[in-house]
Protein backbone atom coordinates (compact mmCIF):
# COMPACT_ATOMS: atom_id res chain seq x y z
CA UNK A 1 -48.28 12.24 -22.37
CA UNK A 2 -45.41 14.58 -21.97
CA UNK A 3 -44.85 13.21 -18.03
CA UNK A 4 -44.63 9.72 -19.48
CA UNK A 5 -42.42 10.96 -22.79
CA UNK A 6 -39.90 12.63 -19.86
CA UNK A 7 -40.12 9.47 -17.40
CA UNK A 8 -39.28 6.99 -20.58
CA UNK A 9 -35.96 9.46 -21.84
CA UNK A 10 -34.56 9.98 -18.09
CA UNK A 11 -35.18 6.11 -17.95
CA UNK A 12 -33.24 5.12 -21.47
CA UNK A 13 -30.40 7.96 -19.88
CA UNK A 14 -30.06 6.41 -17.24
CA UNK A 15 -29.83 3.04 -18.64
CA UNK A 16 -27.19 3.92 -21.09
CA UNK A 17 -25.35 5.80 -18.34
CA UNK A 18 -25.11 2.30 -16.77
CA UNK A 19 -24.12 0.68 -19.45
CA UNK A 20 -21.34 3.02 -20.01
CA UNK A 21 -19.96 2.65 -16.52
CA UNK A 22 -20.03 -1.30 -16.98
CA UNK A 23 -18.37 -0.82 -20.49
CA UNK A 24 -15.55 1.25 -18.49
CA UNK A 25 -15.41 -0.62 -15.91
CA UNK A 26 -14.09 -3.38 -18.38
CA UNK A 27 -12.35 -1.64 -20.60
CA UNK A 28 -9.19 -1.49 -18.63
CA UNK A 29 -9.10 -5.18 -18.18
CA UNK A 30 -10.09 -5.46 -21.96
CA UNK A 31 -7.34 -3.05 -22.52
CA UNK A 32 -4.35 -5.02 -21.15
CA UNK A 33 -5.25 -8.41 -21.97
CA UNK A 34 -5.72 -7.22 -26.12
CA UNK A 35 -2.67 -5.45 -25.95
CA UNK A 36 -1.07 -7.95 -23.93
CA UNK A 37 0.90 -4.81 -21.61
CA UNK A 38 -0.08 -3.17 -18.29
CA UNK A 39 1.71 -0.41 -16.12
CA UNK A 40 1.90 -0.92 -12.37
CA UNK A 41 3.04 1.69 -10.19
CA UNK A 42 5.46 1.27 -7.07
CA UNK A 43 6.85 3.66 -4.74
CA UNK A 44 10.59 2.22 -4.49
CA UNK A 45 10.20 0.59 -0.87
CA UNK A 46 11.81 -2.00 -0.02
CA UNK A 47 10.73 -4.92 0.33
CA UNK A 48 7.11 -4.42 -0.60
CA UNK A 49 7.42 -2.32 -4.24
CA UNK A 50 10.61 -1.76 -5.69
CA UNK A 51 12.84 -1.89 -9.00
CA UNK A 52 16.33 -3.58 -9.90
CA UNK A 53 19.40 -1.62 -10.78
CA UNK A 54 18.10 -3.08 -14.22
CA UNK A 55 14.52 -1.76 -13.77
CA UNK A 56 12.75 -5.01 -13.19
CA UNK A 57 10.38 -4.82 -10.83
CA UNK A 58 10.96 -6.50 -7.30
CA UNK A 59 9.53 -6.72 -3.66
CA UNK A 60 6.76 -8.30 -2.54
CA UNK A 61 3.29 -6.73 -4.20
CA UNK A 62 5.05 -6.49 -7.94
CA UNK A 63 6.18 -10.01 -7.69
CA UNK A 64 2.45 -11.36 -7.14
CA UNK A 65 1.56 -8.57 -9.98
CA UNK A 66 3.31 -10.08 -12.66
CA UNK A 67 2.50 -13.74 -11.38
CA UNK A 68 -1.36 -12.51 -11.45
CA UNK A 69 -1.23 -9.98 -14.65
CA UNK A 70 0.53 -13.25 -16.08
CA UNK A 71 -2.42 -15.65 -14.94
CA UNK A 72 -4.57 -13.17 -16.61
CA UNK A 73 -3.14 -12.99 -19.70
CA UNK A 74 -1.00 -10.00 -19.58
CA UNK A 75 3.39 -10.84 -20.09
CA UNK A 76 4.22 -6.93 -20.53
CA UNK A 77 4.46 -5.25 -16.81
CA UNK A 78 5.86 -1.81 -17.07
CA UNK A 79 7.05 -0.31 -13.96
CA UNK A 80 6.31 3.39 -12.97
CA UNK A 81 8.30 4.35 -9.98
CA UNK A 82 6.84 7.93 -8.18
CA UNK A 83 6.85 8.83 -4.48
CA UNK A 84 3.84 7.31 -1.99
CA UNK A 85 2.12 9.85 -1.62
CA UNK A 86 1.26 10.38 -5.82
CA UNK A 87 0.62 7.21 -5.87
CA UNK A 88 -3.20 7.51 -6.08
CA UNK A 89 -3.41 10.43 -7.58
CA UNK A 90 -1.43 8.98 -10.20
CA UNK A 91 -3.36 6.31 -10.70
CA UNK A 92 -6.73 8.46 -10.79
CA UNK A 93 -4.59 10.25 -13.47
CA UNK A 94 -3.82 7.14 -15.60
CA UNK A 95 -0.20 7.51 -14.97
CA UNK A 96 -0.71 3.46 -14.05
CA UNK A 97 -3.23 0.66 -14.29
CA UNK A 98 -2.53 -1.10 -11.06
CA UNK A 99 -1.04 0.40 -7.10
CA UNK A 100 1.44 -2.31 -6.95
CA UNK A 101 3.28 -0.92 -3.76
CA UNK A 102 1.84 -3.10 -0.58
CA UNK A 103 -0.35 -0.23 0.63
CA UNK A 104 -2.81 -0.39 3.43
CA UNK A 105 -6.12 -0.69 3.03
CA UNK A 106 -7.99 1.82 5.19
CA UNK A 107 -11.27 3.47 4.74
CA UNK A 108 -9.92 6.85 3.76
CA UNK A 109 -8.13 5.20 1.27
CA UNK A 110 -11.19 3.41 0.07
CA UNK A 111 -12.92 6.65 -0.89
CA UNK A 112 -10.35 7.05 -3.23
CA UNK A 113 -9.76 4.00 -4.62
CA UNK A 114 -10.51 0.35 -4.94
CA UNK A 115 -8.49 -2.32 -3.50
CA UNK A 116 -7.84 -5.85 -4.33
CA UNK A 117 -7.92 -8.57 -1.48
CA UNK A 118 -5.06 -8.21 0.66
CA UNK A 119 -2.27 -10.09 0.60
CA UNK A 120 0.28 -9.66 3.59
CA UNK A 121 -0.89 -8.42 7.25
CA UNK A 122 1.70 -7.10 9.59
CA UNK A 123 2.85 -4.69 12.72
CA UNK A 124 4.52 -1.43 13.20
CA UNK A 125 8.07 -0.66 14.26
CA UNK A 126 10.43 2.21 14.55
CA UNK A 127 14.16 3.32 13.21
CA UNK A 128 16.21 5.02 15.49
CA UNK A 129 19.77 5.43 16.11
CA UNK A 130 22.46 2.47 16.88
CA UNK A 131 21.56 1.91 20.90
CA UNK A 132 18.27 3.86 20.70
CA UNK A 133 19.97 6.94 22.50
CA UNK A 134 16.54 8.66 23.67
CA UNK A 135 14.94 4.89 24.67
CA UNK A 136 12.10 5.18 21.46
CA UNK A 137 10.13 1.84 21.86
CA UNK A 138 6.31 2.78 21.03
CA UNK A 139 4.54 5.54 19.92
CA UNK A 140 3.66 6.70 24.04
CA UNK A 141 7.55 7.71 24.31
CA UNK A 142 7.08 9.62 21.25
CA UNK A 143 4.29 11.33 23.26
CA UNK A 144 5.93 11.92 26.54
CA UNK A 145 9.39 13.00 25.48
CA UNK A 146 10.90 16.07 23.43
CA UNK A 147 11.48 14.29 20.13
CA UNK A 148 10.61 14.37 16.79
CA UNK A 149 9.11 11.41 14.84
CA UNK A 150 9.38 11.25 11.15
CA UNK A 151 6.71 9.24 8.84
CA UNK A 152 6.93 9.37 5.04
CA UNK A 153 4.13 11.42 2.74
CA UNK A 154 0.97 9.81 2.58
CA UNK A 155 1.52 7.23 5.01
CA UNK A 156 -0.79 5.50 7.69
CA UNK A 157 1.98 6.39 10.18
CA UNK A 158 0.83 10.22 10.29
CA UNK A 159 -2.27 8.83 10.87
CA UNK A 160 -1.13 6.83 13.75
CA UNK A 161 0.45 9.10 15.17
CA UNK A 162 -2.12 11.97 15.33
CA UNK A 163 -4.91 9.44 16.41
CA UNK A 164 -2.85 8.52 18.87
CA UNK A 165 -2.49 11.88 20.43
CA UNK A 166 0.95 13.19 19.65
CA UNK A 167 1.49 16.82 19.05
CA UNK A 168 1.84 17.53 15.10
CA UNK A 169 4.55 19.80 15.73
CA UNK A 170 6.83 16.62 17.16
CA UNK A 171 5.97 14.70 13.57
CA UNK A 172 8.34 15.32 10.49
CA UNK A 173 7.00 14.36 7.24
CA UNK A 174 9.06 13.21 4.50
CA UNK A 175 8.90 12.48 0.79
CA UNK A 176 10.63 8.65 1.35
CA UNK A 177 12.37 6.13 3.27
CA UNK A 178 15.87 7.20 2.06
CA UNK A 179 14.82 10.70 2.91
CA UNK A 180 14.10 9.33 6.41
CA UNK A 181 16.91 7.60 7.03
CA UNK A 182 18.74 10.91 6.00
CA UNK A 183 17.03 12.72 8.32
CA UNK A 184 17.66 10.45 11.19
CA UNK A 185 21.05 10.53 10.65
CA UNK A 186 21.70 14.18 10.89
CA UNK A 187 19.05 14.37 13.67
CA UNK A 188 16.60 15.99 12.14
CA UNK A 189 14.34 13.38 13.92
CA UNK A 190 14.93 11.16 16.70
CA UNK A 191 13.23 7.55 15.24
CA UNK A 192 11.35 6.97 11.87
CA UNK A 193 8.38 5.41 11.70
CA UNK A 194 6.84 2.68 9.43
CA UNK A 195 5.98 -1.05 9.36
CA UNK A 196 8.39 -3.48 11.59
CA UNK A 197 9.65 -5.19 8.03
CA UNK A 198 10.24 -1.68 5.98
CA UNK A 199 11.99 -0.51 9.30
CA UNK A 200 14.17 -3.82 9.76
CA UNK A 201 15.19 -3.84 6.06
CA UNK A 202 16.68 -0.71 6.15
CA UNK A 203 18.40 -1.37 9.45
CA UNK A 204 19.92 -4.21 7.38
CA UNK A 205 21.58 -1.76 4.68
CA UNK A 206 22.61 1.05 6.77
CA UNK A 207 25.53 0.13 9.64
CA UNK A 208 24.38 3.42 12.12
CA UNK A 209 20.69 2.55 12.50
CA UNK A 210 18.62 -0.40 13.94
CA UNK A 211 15.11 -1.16 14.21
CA UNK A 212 14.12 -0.37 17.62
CA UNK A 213 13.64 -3.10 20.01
CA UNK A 214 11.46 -4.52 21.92
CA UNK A 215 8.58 -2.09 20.36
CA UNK A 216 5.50 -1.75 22.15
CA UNK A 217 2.42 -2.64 19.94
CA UNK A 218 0.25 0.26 18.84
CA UNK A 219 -3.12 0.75 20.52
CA UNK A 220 -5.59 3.26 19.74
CA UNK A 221 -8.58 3.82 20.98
CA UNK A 222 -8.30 -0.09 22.85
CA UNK A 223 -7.59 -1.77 18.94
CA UNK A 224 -4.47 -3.19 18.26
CA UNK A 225 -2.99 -1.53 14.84
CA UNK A 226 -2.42 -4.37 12.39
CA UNK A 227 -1.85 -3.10 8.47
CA UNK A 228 -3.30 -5.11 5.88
CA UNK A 229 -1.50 -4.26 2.21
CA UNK A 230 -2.77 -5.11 -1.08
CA UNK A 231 -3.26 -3.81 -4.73
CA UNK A 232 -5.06 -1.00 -5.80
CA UNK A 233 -7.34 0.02 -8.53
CA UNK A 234 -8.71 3.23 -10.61
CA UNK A 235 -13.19 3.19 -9.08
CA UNK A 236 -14.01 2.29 -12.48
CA UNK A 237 -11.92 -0.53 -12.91
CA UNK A 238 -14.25 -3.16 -10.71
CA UNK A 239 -13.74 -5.56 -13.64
CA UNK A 240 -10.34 -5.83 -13.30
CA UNK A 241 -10.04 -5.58 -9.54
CA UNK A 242 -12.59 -8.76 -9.60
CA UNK A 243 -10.61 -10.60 -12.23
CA UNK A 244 -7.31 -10.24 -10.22
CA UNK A 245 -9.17 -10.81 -6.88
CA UNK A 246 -10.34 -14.45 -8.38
CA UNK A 247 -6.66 -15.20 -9.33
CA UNK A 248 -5.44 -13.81 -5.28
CA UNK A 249 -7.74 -16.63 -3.93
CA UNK A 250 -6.30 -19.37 -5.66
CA UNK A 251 -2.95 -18.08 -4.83
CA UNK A 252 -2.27 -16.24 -1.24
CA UNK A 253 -0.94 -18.82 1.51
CA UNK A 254 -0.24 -21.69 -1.35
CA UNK A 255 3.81 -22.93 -1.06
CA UNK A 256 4.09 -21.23 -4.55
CA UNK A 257 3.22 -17.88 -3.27
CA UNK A 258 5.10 -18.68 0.14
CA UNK A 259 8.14 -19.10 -1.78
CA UNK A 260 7.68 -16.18 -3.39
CA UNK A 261 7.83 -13.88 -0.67
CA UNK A 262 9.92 -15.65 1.69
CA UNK A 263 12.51 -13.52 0.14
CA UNK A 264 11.51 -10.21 0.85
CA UNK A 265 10.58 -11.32 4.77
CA UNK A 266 7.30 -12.31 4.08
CA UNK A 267 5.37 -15.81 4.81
CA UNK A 268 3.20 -17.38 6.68
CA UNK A 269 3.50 -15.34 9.08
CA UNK A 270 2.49 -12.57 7.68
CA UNK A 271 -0.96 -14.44 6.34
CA UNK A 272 -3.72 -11.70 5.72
CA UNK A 273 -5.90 -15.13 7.46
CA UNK A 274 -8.83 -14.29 4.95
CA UNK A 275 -9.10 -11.10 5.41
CA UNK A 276 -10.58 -8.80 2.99
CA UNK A 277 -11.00 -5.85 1.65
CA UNK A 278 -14.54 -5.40 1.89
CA UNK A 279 -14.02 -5.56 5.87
CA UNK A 280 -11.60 -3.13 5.83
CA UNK A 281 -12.99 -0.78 3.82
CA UNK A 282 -15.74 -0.51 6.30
């Protein structure tokens, strides 16, 4: 009688535990839409997460935010702005509700986090120098040559690069793109590294740099390196991340969304083609 009295109370805990993780997993959701407010977080990078000189936010993930938080209910998007690398742990925290910042979607990540759908796909590219002094067109002349490559904290870049075989001590890491840019300018490193659009925008606003051209495209281990970017979400919050994913379908590749982008360098041709984030996650 006991046996069955202990089977029936771990089987009531462990339906109320479930029960409570559903009930949190909506609450979030819940949350925003009753109090009609919602915080994204961005990591200032142009042209995927940024803010205004006003503090509006801007670039190519908060724009579909507030067009889906909208859609969903929610007018009020706040704007946290904190480096990349805190970005997930500062959602984890509660800092923010939604990663609003174009960030990859890679299984590491995953573990951490969940991620929405995504909504952009695109290649990799370098900064270096005007005229590329020391020739920096792919990641194998990083390899082969005494220079130093600098990729921002908490970026897929590091990643690239180590899987790729280059010697840590040739990669710099830095807290930002502006800090990069710095960097390469007073050569503490000889090209920085990041996707083709972050690199070219950047080119665009400072007259001693350029994006490094032609660029070989990244290999590893015989797979072409293609980032997917999309919007990311605390574990417990599946409700939400489900309820913004329904509004993405509707919405990625339309003319409305093209137009929206098309200003920040995005478009069709940078269509994530139906991929998702279940496939990359794996």
């Amino acid at each position: 009688m006991k046996k069955i009295f202990r089977k029936y109370i771990i089987s009531l805990m462990s339906f109320s535990m479930a029960l409570f993780s559903v009930s949190v997993a909506a609450n979030t959701l819940d949350k925003i839409q009753d109090e009609g407010t919602v915080t994204i977080g961005v990591a200032n990078e142009v042209p995927y997460g940024y803010t205004t000189p006003d503090g509006e936010p801007a670039g190519e993930a908060p724009s579909i935010a507030v067009q889906v938080l909208n859609d969903l209910g929610v007018d009020n998007v706040k704007v946290v702005v904190t480096e990349f690398g805190s970005l997930i742990p500062g959602l984890r925290a509660g800092r923010f509700d939604v990663i609003a910042a174009g960030m990859y979607i890679t299984p590491k990540r995953c573990e951490q986090i969940l991620f929405s759908n995504p909504t952009y796909s695109i290649g990799e590219g370098f900064l270096v120098k005007n005229g590329n002094p020391k020739a920096l067109n792919g990641y194998d002349n990083i390899d082969s040559k005494s220079v130093k490559l600098g990729v921002m904290s908490g970026s897929v870049e590091y990643g690239y690069a180590r899987d790729f075989g280059i010697d840590l001590s040739k990669i710099v890491i830095l807290p930002d793109y502006p800090s990069g840019v710095a960097a390469l300018k007073s050569n503490r490193i000889d090209a920085l590294a990041g996707t083709s659009l972050t690199m070219a925008s950047l080119a665009q606003k400072d007259d001693n740099v350029e994006l490094a051209q032609p660029f070989t495209p990244l290999m590893i281990k015989g797979k072409s390196i293609k980032g997917y970017g999309g919007f990311g979400f605390r574990p417990s919050d599946t409700v939400l991340r489900d309820a913004f994913n329904a509004e993405l379908k509707g919405f990625i590749d339309t003319k409305e969304h093209i137009a929206m982008v098309e200003p920040y360098g995005f478009g069709k041709h940078t269509s994530p083609e139906g991929m998702t984030a279940e496939t990359l996650c794996q």
